[in-house]
N, C-alpha and C. Protein backbone atom coordinates (compact mmCIF):
# COMPACT_ATOMS: atom_id res chain seq x y z
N UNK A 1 14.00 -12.11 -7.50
CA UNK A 1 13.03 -11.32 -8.22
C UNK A 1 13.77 -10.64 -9.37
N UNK A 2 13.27 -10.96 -10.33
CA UNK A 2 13.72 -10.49 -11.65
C UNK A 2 13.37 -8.43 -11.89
N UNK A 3 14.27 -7.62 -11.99
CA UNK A 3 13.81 -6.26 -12.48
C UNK A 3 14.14 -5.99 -13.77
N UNK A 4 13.17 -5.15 -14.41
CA UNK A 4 13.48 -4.55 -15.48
C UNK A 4 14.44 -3.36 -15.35
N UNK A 5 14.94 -2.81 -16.07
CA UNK A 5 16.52 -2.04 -16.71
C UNK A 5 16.34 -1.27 -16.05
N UNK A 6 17.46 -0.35 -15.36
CA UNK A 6 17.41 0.54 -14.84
C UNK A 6 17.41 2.30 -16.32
N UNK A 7 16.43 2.72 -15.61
CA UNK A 7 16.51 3.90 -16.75
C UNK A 7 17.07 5.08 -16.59
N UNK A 8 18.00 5.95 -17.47
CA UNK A 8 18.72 6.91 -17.18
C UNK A 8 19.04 7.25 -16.03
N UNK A 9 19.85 7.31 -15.75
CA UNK A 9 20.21 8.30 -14.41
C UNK A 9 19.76 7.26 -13.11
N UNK A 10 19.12 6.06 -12.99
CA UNK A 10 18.95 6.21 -11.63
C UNK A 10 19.42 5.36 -11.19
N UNK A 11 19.74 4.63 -9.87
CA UNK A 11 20.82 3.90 -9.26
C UNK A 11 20.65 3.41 -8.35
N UNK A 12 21.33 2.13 -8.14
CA UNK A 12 20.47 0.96 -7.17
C UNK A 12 21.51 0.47 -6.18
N UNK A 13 21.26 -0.11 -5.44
CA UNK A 13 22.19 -0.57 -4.02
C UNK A 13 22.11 -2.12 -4.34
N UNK A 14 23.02 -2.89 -3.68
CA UNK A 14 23.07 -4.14 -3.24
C UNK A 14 23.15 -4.32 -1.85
N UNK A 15 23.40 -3.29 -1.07
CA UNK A 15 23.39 -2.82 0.26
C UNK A 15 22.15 -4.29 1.18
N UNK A 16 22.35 -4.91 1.58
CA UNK A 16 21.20 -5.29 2.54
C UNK A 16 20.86 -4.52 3.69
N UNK A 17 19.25 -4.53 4.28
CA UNK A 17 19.01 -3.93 5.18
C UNK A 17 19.03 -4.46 6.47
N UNK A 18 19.27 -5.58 6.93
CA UNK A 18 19.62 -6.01 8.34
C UNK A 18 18.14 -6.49 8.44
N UNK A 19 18.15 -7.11 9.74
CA UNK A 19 16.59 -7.52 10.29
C UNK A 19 16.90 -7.33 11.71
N UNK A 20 16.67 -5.97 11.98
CA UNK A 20 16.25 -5.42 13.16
C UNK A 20 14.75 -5.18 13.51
N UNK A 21 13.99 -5.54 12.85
CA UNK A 21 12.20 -5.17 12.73
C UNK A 21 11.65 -6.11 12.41
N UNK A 22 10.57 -6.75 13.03
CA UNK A 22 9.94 -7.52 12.79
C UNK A 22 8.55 -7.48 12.60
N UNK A 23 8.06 -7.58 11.70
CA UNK A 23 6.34 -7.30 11.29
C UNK A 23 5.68 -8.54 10.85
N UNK A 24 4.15 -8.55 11.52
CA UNK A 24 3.57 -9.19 10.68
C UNK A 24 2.44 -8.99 10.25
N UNK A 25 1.79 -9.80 9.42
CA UNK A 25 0.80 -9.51 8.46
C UNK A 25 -0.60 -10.11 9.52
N UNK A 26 -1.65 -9.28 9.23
CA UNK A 26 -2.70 -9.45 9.74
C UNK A 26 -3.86 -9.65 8.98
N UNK A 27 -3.48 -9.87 7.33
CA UNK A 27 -4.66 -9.64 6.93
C UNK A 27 -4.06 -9.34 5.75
N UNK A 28 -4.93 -9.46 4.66
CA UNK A 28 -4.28 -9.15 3.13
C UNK A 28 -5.90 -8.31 2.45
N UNK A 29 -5.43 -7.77 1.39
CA UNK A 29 -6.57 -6.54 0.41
C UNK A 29 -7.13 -7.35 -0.52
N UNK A 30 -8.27 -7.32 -1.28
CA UNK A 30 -8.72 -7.96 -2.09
C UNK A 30 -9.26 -6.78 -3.08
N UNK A 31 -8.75 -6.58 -4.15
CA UNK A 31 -8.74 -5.35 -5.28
C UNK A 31 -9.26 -5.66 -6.41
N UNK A 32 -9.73 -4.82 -7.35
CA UNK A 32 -9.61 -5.27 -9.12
C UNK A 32 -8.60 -5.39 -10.06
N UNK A 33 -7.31 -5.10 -9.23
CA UNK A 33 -6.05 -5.17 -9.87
C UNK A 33 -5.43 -6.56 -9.61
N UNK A 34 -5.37 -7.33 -10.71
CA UNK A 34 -4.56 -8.23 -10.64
C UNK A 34 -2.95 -8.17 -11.50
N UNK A 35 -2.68 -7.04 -11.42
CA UNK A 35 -1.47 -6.58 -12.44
C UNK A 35 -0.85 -5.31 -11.92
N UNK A 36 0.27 -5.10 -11.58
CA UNK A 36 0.52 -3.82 -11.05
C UNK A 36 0.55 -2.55 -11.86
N UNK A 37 0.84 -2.92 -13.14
CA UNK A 37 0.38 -2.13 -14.22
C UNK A 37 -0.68 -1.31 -14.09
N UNK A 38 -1.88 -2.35 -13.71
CA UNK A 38 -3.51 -1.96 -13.54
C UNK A 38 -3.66 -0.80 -12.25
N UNK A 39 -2.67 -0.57 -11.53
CA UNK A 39 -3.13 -0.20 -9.87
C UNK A 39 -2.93 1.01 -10.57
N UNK A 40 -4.00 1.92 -9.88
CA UNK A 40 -4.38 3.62 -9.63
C UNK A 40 -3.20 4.20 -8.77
N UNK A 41 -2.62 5.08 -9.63
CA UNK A 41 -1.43 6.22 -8.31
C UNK A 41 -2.55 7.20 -7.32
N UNK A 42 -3.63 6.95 -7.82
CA UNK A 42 -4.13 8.24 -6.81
C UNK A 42 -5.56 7.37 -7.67
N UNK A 43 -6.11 6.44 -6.46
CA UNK A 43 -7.51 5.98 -6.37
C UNK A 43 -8.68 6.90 -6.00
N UNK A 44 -9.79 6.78 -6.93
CA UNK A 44 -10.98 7.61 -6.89
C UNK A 44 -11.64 7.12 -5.37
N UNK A 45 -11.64 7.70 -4.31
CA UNK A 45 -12.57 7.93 -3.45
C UNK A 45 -13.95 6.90 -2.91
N UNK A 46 -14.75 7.25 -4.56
CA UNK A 46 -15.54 6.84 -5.15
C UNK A 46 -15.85 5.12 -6.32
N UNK A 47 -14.50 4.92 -6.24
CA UNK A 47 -14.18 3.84 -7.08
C UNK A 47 -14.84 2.85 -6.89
N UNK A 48 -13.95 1.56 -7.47
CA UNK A 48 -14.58 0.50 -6.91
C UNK A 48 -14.29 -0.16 -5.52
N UNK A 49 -14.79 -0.74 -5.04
CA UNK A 49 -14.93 -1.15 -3.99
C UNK A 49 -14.08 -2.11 -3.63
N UNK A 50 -13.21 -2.39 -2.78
CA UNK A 50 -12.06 -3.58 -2.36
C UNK A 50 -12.69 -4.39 -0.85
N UNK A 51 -11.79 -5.00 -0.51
CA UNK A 51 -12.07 -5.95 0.66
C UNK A 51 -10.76 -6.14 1.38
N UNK A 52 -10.82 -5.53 2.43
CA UNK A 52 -9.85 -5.41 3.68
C UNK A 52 -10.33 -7.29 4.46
N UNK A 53 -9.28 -8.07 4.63
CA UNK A 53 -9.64 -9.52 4.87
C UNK A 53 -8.11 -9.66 6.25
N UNK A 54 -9.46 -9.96 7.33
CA UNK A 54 -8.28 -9.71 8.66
C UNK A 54 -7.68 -11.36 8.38
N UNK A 55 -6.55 -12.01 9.53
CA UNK A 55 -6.98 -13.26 9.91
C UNK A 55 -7.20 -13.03 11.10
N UNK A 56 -7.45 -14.86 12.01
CA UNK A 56 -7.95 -14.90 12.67
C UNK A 56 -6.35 -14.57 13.53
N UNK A 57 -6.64 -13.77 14.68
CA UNK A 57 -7.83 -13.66 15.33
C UNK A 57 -8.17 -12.29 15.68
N UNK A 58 -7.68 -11.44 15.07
CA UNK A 58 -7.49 -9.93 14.69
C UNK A 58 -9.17 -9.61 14.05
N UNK A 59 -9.81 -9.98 13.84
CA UNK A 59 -11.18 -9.81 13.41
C UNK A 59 -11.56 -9.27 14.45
N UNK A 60 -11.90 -9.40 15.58
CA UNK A 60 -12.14 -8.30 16.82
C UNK A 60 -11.56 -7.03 16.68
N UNK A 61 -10.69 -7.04 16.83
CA UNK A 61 -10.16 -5.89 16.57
C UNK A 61 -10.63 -4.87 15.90
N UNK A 62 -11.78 -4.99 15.45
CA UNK A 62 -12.32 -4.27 14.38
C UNK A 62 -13.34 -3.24 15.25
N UNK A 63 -13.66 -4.29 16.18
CA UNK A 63 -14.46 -3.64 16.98
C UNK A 63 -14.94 -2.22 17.10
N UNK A 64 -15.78 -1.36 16.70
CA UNK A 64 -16.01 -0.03 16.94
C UNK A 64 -15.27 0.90 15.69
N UNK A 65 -14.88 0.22 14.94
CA UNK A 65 -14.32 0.87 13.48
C UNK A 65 -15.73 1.63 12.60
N UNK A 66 -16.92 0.80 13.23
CA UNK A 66 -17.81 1.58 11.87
C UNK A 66 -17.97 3.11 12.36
N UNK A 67 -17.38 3.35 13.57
CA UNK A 67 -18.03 4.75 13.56
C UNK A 67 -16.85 5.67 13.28
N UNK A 68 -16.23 5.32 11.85
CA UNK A 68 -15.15 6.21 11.14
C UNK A 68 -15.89 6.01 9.62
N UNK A 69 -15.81 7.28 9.03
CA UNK A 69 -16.18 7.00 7.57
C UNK A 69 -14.51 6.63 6.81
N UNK A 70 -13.62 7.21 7.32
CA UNK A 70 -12.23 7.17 6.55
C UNK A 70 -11.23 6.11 7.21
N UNK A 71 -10.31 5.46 7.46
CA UNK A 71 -9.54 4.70 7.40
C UNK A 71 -7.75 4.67 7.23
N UNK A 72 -7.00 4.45 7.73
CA UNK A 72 -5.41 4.38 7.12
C UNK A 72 -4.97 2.83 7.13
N UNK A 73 -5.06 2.79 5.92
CA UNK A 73 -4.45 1.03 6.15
C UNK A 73 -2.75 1.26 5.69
N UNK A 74 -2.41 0.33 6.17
CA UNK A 74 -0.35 0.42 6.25
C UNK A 74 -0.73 -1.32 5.69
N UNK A 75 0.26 -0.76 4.03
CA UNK A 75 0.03 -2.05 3.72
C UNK A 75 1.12 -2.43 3.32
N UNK A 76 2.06 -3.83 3.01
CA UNK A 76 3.14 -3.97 3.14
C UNK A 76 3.30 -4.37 1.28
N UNK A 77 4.29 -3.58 0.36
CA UNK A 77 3.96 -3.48 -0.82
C UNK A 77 5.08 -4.59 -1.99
N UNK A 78 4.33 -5.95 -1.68
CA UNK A 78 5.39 -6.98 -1.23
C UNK A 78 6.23 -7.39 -2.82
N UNK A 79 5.56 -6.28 -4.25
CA UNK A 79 5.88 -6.92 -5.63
C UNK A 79 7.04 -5.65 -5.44
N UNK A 80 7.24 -4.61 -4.57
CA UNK A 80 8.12 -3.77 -5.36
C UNK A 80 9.24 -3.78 -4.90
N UNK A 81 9.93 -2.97 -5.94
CA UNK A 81 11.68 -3.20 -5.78
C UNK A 81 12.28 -2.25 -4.89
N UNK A 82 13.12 -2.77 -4.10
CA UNK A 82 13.88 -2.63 -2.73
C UNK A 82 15.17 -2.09 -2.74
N UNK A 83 15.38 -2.22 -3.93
CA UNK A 83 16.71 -1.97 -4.21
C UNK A 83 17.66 -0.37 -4.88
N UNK A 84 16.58 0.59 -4.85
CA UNK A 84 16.85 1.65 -5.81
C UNK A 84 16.91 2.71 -5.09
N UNK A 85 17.75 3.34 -5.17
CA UNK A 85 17.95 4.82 -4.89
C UNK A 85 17.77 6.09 -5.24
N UNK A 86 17.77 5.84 -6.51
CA UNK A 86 17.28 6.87 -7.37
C UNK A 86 16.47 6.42 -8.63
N UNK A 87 15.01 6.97 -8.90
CA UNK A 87 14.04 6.95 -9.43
C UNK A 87 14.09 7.81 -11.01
N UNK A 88 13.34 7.61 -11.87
CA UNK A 88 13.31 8.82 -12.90
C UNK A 88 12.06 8.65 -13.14
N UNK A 89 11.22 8.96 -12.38
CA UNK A 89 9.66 9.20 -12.48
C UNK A 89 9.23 10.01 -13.76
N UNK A 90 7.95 9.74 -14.60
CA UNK A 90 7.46 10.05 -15.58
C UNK A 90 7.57 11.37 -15.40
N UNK A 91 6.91 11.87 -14.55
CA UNK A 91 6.11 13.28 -13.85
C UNK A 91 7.26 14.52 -13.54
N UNK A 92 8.67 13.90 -13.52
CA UNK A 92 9.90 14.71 -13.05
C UNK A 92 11.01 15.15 -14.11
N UNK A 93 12.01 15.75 -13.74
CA UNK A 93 12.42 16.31 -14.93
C UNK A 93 13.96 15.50 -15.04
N UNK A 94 13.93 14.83 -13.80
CA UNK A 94 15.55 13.78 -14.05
C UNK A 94 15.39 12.95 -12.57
N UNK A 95 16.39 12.05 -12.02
CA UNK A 95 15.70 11.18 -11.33
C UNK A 95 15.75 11.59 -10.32
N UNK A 96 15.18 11.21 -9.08
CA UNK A 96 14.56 11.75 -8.00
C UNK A 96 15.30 10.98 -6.53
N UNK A 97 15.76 10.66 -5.31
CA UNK A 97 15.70 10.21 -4.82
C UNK A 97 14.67 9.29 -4.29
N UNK A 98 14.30 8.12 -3.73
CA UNK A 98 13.24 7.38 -3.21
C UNK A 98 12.46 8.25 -1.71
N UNK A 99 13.41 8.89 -1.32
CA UNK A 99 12.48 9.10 -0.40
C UNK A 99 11.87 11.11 -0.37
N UNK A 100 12.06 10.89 -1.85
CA UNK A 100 11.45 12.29 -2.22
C UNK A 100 10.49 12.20 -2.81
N UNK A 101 9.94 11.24 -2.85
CA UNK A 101 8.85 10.36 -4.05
C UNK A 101 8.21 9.43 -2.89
N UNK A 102 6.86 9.09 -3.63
CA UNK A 102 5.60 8.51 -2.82
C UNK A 102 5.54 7.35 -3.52
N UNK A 103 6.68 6.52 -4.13
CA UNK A 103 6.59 5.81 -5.24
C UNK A 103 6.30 4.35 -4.24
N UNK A 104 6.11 3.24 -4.31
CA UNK A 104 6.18 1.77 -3.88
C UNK A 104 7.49 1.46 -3.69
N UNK A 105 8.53 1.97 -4.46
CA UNK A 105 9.87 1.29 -4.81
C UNK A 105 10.53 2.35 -3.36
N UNK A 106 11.08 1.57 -2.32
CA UNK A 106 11.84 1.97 -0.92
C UNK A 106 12.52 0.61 -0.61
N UNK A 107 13.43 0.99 0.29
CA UNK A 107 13.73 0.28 0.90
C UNK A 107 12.65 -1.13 1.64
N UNK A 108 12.05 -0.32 2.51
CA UNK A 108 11.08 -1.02 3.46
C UNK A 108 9.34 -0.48 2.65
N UNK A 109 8.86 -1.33 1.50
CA UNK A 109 7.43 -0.56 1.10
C UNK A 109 6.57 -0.53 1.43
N UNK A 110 6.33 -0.08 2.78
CA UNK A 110 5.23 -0.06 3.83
C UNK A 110 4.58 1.48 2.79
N UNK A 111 3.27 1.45 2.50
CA UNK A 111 2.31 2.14 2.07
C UNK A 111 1.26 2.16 2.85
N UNK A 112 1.06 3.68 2.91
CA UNK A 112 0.23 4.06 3.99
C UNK A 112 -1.10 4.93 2.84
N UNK A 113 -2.03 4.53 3.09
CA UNK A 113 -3.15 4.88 2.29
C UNK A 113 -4.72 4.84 3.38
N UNK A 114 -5.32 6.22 2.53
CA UNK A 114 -6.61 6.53 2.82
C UNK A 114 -7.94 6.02 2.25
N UNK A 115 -8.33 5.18 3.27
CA UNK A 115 -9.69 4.63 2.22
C UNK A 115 -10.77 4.96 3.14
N UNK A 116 -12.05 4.89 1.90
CA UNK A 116 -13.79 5.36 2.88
C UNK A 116 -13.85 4.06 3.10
N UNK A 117 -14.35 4.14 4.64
CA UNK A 117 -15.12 2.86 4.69
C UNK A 117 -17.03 2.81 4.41
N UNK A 118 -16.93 1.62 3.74
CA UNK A 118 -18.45 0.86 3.08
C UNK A 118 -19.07 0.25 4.54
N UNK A 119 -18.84 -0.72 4.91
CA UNK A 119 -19.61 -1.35 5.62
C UNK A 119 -18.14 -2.08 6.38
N UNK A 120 -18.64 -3.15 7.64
CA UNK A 120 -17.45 -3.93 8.32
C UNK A 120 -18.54 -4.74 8.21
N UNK A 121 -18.70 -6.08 7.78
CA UNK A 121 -18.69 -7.41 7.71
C UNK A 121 -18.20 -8.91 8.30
N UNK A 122 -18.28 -8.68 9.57
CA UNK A 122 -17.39 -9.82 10.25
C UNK A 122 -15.86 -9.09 10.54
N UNK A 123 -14.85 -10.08 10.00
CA UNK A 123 -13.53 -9.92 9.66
C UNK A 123 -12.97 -9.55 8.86
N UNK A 124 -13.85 -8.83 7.98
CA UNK A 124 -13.99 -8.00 6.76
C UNK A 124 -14.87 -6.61 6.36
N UNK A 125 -13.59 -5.93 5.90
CA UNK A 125 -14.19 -4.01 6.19
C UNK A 125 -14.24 -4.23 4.14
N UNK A 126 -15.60 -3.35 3.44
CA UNK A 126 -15.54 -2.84 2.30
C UNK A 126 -14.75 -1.35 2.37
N UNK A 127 -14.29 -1.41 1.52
CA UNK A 127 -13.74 0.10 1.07
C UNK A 127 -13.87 0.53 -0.04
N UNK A 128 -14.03 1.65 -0.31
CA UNK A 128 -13.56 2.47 -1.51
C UNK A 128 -12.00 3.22 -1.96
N UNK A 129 -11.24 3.32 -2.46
CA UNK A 129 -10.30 4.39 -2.62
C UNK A 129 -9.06 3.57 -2.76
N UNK A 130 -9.14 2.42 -2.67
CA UNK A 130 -7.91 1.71 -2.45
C UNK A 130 -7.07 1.12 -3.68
N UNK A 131 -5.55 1.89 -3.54
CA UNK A 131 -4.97 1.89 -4.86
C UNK A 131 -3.82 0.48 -4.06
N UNK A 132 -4.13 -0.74 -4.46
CA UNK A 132 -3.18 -1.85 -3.83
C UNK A 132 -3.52 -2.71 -5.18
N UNK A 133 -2.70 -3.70 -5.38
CA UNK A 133 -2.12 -5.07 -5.99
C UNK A 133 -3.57 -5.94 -5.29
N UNK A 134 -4.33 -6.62 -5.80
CA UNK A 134 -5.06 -8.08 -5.24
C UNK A 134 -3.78 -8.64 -4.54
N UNK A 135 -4.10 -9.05 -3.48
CA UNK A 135 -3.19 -9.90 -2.28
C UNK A 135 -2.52 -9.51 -1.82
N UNK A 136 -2.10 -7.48 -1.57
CA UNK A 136 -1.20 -7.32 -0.94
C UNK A 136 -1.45 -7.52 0.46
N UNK A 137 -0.38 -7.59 0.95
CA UNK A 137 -0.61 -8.16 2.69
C UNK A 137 -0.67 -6.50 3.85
N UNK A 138 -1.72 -7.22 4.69
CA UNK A 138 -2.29 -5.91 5.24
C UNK A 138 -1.04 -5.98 6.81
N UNK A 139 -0.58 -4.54 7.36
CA UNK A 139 0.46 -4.53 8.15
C UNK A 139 -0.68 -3.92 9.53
N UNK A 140 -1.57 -3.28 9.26
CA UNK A 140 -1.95 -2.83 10.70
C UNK A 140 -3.42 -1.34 9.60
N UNK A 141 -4.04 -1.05 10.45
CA UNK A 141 -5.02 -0.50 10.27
C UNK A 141 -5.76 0.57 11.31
N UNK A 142 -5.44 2.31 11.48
CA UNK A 142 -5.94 2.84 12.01
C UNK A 142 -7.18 3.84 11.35
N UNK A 143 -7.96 4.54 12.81
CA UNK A 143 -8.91 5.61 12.34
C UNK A 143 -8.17 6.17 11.51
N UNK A 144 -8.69 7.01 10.01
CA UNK A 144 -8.33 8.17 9.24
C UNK A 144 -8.90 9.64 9.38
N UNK A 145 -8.53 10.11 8.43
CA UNK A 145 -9.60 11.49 8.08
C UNK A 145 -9.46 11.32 6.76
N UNK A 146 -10.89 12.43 6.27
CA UNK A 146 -10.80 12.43 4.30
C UNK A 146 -9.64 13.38 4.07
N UNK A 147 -9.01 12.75 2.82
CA UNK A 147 -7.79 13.42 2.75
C UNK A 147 -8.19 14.24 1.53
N UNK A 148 -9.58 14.41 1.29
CA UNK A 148 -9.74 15.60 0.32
C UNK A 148 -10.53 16.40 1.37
N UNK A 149 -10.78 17.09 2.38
CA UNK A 149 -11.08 18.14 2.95
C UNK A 149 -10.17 19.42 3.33
């Protein structure tokens, strides 16, 4: 995977992380972002609408989900870079460590996000709120709460 330049101040590992953990994917997001450029840091609530897409045979699983309006999907954030230690975020005044920041770019980019749920559809939940990449791959999915109350 090709990265762009590292900017002032911040600093990257070659370090590998071992494979002590094993995960898999159950399911991938279906978004209006086809560009990571395009993705929302903090998705409207209210937005547009995405598509949570289980496989088989995890579609059960769904079982008894409609009686949550909110959601936590753990999604695995498979375009970003793995390699950085230190960040220089727009928003900050010099660079930041990674795990002082809510950024995509970690080690391991498991993203944990709050979405409303629309409707469940089969093997497929609508949502609102969801700031993901089209095709990121879905890691697991519990009850939420609104995280604006």
């Amino acid at each position: 995977m090709s990265h762009k330049p590292l900017k002032p101040g911040e600093e990257w590992t070659g370090a590998p992380l071992g494979a002590d953990a094993t995960l898999g994917f159950i399911g991938h997001v279906e978004t209006p972002w086809k560009r990571l450029q395009d993705c929302p840091k903090r998705a409207d609530p209210e937005g547009p609408e995405s598509r949570v897409i289980l496989k088989a045979p995890w579609g059960c699983a769904l079982e008894g989900v409609e009686q949550f309006d909110w959601l936590e999907l753990y999604l695995w954030f498979h375009k970003a870079r793995r390699d950085l230690l230190l960040i220089a975020p727009h928003h900050a005044d010099g660079p930041r460590g990674v795990f002082s920041l809510r950024s995509p770019v970690r080690p391991n980019p498991i993203a944990v996000t709050n979405v409303k749920l629309v409707a469940r559809e089969g093997d497929q939940l609508i949502v609102t709120g969801l700031e993901a990449l089209d095709g990121t791959p879905l890691l697991d999915i519990k009850p939420g709460r609104c995280p604006y109350a």
